[in-house]
C-alpha atoms as a PDB file:
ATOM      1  CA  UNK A   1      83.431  88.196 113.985  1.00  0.00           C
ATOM      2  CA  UNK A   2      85.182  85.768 115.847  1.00  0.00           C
ATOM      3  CA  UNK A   3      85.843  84.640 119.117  1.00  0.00           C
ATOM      4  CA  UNK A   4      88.479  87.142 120.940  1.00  0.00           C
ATOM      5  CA  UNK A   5      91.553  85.139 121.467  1.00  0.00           C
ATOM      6  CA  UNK A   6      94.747  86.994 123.161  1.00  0.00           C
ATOM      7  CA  UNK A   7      96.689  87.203 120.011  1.00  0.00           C
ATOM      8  CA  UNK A   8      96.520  89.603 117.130  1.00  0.00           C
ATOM      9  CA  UNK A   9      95.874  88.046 114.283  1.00  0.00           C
ATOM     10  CA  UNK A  10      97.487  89.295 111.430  1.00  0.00           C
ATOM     11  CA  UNK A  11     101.108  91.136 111.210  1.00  0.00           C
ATOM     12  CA  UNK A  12     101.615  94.423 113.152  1.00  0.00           C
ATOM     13  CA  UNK A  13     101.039  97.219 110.425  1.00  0.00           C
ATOM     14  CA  UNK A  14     101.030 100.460 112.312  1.00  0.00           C
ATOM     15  CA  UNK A  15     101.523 101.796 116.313  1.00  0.00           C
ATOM     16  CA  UNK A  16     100.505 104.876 117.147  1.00  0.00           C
ATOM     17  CA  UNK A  17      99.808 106.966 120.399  1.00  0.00           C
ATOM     18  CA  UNK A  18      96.419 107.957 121.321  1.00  0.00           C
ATOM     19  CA  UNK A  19      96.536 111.784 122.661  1.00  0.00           C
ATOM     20  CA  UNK A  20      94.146 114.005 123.925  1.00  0.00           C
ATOM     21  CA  UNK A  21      92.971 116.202 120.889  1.00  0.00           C
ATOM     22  CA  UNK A  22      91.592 112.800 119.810  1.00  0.00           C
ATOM     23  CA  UNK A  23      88.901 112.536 122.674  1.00  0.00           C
ATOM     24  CA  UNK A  24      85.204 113.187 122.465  1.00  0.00           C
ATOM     25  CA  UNK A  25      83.919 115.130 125.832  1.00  0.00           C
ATOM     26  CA  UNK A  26      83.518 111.603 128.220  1.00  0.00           C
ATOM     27  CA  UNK A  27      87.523 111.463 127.553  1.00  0.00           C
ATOM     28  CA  UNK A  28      87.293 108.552 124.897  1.00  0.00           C
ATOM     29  CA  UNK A  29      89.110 108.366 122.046  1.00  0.00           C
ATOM     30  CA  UNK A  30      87.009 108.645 119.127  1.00  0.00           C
ATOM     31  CA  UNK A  31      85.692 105.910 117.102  1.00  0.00           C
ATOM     32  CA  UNK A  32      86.354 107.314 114.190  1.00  0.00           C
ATOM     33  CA  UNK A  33      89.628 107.854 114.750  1.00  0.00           C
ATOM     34  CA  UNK A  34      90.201 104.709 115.503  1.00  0.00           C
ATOM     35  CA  UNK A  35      88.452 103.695 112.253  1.00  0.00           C
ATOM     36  CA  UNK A  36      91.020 106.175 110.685  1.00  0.00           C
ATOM     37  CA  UNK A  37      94.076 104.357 111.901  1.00  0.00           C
ATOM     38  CA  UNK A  38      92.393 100.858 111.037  1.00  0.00           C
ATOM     39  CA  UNK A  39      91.393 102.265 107.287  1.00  0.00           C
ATOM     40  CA  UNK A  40      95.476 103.689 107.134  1.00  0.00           C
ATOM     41  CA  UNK A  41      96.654 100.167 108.017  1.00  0.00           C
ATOM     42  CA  UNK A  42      94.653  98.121 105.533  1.00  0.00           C
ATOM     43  CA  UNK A  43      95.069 100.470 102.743  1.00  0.00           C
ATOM     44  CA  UNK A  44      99.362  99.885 103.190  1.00  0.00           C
ATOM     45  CA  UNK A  45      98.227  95.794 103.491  1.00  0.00           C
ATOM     46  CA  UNK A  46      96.050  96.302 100.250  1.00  0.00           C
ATOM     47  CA  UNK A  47      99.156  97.969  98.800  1.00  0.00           C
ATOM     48  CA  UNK A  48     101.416  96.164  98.922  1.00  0.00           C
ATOM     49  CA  UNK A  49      99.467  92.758  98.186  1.00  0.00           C
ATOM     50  CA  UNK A  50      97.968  94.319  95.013  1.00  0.00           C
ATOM     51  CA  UNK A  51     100.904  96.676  93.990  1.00  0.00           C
ATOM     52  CA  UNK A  52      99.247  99.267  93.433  1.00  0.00           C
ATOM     53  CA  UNK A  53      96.980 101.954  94.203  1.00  0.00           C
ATOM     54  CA  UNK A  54      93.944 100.979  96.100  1.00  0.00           C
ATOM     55  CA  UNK A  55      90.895 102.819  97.679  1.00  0.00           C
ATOM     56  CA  UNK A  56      88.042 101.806 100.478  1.00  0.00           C
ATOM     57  CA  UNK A  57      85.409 100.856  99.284  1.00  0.00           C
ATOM     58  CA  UNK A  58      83.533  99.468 102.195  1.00  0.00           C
ATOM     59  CA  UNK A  59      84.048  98.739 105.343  1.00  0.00           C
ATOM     60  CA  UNK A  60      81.843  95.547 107.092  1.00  0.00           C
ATOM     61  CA  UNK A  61      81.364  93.985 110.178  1.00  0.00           C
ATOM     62  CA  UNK A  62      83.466  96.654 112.232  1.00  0.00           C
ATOM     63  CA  UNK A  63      83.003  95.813 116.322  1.00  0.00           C
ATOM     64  CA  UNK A  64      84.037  98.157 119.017  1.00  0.00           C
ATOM     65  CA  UNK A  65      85.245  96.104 122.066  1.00  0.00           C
ATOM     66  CA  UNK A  66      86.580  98.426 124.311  1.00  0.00           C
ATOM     67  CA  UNK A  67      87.346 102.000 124.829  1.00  0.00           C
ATOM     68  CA  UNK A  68      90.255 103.277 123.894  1.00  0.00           C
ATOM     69  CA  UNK A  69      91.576 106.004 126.446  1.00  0.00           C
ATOM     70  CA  UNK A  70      94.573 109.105 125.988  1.00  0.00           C
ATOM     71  CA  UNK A  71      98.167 107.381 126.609  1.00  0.00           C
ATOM     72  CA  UNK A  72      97.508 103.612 124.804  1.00  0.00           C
ATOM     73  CA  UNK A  73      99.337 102.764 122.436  1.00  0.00           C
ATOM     74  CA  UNK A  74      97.194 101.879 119.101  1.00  0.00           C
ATOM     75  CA  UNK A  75      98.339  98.786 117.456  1.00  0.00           C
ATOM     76  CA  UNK A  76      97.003  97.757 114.390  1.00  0.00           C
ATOM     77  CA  UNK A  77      97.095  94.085 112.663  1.00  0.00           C
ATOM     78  CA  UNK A  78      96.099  93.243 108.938  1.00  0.00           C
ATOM     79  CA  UNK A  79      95.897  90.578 106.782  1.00  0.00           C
ATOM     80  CA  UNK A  80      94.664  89.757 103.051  1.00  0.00           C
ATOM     81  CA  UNK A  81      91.060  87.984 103.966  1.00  0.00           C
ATOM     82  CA  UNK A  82      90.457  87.001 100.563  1.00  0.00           C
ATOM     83  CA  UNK A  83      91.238  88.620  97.519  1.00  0.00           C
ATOM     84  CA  UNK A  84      88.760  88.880  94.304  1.00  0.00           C
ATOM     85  CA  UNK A  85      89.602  89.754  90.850  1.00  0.00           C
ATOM     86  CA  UNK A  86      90.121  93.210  91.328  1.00  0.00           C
ATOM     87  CA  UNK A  87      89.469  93.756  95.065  1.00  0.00           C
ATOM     88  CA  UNK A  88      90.254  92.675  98.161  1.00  0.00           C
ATOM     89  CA  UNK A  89      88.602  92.137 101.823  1.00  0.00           C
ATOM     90  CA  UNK A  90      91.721  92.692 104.548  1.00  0.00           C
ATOM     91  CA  UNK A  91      90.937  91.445 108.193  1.00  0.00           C
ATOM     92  CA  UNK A  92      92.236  94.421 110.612  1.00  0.00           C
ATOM     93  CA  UNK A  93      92.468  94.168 114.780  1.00  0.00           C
ATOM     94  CA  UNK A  94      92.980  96.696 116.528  1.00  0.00           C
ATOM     95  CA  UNK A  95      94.911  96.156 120.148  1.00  0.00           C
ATOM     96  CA  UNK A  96      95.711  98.946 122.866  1.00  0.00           C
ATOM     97  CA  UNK A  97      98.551  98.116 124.951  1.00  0.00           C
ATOM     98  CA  UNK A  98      97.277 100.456 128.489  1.00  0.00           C
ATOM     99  CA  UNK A  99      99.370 103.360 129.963  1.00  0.00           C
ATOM    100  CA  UNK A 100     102.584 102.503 127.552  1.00  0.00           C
ATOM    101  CA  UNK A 101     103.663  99.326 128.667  1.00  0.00           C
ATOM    102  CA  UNK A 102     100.790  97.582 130.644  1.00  0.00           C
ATOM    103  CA  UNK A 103      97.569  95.631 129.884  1.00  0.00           C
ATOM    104  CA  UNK A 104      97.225  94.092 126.181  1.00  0.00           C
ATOM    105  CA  UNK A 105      93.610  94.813 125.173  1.00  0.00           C
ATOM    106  CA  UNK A 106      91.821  94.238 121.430  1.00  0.00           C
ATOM    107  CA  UNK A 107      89.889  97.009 121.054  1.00  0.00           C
ATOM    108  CA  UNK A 108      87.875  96.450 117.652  1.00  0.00           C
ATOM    109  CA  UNK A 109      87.858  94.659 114.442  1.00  0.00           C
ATOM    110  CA  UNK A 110      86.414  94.554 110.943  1.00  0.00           C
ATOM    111  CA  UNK A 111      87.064  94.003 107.525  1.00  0.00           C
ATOM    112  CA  UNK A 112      87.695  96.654 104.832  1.00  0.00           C
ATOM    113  CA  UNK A 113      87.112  95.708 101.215  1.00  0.00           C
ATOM    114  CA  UNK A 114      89.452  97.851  98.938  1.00  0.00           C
ATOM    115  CA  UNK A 115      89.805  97.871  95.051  1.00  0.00           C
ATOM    116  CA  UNK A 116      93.101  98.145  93.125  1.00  0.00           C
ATOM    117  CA  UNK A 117      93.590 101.099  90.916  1.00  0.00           C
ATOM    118  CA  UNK A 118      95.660 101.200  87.613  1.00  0.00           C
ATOM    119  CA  UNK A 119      97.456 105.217  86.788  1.00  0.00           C
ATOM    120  CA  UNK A 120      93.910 106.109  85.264  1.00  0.00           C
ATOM    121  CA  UNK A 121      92.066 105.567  88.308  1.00  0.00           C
ATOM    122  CA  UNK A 122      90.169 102.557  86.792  1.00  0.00           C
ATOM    123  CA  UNK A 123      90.003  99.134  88.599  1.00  0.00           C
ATOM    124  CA  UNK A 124      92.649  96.536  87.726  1.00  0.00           C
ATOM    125  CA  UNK A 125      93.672  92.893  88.689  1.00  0.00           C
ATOM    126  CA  UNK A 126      94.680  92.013  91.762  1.00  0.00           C
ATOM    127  CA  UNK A 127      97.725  90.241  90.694  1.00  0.00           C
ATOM    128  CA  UNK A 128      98.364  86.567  91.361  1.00  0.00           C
ATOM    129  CA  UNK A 129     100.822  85.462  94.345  1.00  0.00           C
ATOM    130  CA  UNK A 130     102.723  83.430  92.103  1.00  0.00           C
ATOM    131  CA  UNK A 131     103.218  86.566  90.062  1.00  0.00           C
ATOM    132  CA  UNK A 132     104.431  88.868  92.852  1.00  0.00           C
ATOM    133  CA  UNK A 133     108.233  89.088  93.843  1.00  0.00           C
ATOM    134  CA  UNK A 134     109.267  87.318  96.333  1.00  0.00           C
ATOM    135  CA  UNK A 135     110.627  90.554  98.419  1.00  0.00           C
ATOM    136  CA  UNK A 136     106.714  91.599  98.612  1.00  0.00           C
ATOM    137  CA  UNK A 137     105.794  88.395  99.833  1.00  0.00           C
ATOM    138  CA  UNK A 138     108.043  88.502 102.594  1.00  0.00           C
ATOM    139  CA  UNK A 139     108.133  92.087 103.563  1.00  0.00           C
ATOM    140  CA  UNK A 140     104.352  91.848 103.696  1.00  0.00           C
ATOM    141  CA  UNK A 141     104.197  88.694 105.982  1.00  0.00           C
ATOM    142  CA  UNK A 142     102.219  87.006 103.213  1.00  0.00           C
END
């Protein structure tokens, strides 16, 4: 992925607070639940951009910087990375700020690639921007 700059990319999606039933045995968080809180934050992106349903479909190029440790506080940042006819690839960035209030830190990246679902569970059009109301567009940062 890119160069690490010291801004997020993307619009803050979701904060949470890592705690201690999320640690493996060397007190780390888990990477996989920090893929979890990534995957939660690019599915409500995905959402909202297609207006619909969406699943995960794959998730590529995910890089784990740093640890993330009991106490940080897990910010995530998405946006749309490109959009296909029926899926779409959202950028995500995941940033720690360190015991609460100190140190900013990215902690890992990637892309997920999710597809947009109609009621039936089948794939269906991403819709055009020009076609989306203007309240999604700017609720969504898009």
């Amino acid at each position: 992925m890119a160069e690490e700059s010291s801004q997020a990319k993307g619009r803050l999606t979701t904060r949470t607070v890592a705690m201690p039933s999320d640690t493996n045995p060397a007190g780390d968080i888990f990477g996989g639940w920090v893929m979890s809180q990534m995957d939660i934050a690019a599915g409500i992106c995905a959402g909202q951009r297609a207006q619909a349903r969406v699943v995960t479909v794959e998730i590529d190029r995910m890089s784990f910087i740093r640890p993330v440790k009991v106490g940080d506080i897990l910010g995530v940042y998405t946006h749309v990375h490109s959009i296909g006819r029926t899926s779409m690839q959202i950028a995500v960035e995941a940033w720690v700020r360190r015991g609460r209030i100190g140190t900013r830190e990215k902690v890992t990246e990637g892309i997920f690639k999710f597809v947009a679902l109609d009621e039936n569970g089948k794939s269906t059009p991403v819709p055009a921007e020009e076609d989306l109301p203007d309240y999604v567009m700017e609720s969504a940062g898009f």
